[in-house]
Protein backbone atom coordinates (compact mmCIF):
# COMPACT_ATOMS: atom_id res chain seq x y z
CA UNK A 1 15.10 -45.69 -15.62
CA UNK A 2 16.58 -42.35 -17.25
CA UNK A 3 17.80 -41.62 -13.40
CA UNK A 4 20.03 -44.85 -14.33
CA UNK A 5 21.64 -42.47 -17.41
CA UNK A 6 21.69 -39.33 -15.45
CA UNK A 7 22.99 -40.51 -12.38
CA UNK A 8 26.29 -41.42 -14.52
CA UNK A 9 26.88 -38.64 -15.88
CA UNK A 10 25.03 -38.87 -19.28
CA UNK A 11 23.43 -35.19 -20.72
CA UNK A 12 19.73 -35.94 -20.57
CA UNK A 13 16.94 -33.29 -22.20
CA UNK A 14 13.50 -33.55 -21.96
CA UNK A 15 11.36 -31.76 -24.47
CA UNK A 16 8.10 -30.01 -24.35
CA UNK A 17 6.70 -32.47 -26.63
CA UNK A 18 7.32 -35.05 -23.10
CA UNK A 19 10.16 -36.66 -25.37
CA UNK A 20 13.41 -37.15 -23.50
CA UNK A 21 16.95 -37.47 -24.75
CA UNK A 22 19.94 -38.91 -23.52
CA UNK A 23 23.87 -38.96 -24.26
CA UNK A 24 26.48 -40.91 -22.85
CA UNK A 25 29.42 -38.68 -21.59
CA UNK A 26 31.31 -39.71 -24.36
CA UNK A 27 28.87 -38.87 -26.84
CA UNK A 28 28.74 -42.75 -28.48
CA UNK A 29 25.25 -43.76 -26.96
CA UNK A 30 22.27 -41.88 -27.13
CA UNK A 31 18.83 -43.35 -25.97
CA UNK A 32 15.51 -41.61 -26.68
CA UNK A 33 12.66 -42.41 -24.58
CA UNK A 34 9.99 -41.14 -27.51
CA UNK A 35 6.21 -41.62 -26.47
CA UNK A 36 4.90 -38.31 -28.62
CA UNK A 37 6.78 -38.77 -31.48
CA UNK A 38 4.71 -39.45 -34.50
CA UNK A 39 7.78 -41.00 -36.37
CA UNK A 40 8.09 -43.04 -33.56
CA UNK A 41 4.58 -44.07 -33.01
CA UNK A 42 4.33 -44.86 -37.08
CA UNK A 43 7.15 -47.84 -36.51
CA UNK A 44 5.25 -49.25 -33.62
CA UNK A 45 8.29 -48.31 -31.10
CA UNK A 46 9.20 -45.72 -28.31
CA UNK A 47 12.41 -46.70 -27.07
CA UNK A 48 15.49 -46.33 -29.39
CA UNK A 49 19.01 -46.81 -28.44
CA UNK A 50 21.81 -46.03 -30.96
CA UNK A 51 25.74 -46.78 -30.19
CA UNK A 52 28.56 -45.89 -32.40
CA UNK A 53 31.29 -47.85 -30.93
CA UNK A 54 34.84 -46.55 -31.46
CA UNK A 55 35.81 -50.73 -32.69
CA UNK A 56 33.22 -51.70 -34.00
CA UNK A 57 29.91 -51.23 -36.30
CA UNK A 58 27.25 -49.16 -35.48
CA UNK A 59 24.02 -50.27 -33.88
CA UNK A 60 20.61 -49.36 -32.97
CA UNK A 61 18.04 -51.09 -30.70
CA UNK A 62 14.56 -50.30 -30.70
CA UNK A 63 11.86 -51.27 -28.16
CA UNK A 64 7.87 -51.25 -28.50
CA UNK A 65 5.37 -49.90 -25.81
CA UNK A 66 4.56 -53.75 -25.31
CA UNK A 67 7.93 -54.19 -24.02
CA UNK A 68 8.21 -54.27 -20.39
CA UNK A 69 10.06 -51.27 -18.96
CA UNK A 70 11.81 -53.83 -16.42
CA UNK A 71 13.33 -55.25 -19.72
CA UNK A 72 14.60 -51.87 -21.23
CA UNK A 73 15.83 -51.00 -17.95
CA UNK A 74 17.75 -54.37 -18.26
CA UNK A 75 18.73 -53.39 -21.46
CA UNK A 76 20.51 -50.22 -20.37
CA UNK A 77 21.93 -51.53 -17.20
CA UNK A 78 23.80 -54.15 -19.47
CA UNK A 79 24.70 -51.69 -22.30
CA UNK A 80 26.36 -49.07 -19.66
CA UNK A 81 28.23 -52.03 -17.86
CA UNK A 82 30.27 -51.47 -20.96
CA UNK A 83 30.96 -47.91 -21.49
CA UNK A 84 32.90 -46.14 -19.63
């Protein structure tokens, strides 16, 4: 799924923790794929997407580990439909 991201272009780190980070090219999406981070963990969730649209109000979409990866993956393919 973060091959989706990084195959268009989007800046995607990975951290020693096993958290990765990723950035649209334009900087207005970022999507964190969290699974070791405590703050994370505490909310029940370990997918978080956050837009700040240049029109509109900003957003943020979080997904638990009971969602199925085949619906964030859904998720993103939808979301990146729209940016360019």
């Amino acid at each position: 799924m973060l091959d989706l991201l990084s195959e268009r272009g989007w800046a995607v780190v990975s951290t020693p923790e096993a958290n990765v980070h990723c950035t649209s090219p334009d900087g207005h999406i970022y999507v964190g794929w969290l699974p070791e981070d405590p703050a994370a963990w505490r909310r029940g969730i370990v997918w978080t997407i956050r837009a700040i649209p240049d029109q509109a109000e900003p957003w943020i979409q979080e997904f638990s580990s009971d969602v199925p990866s085949g619906a964030v993956a859904g998720f993103l393919r939808g979301l990146i439909g729209h940016v360019h």
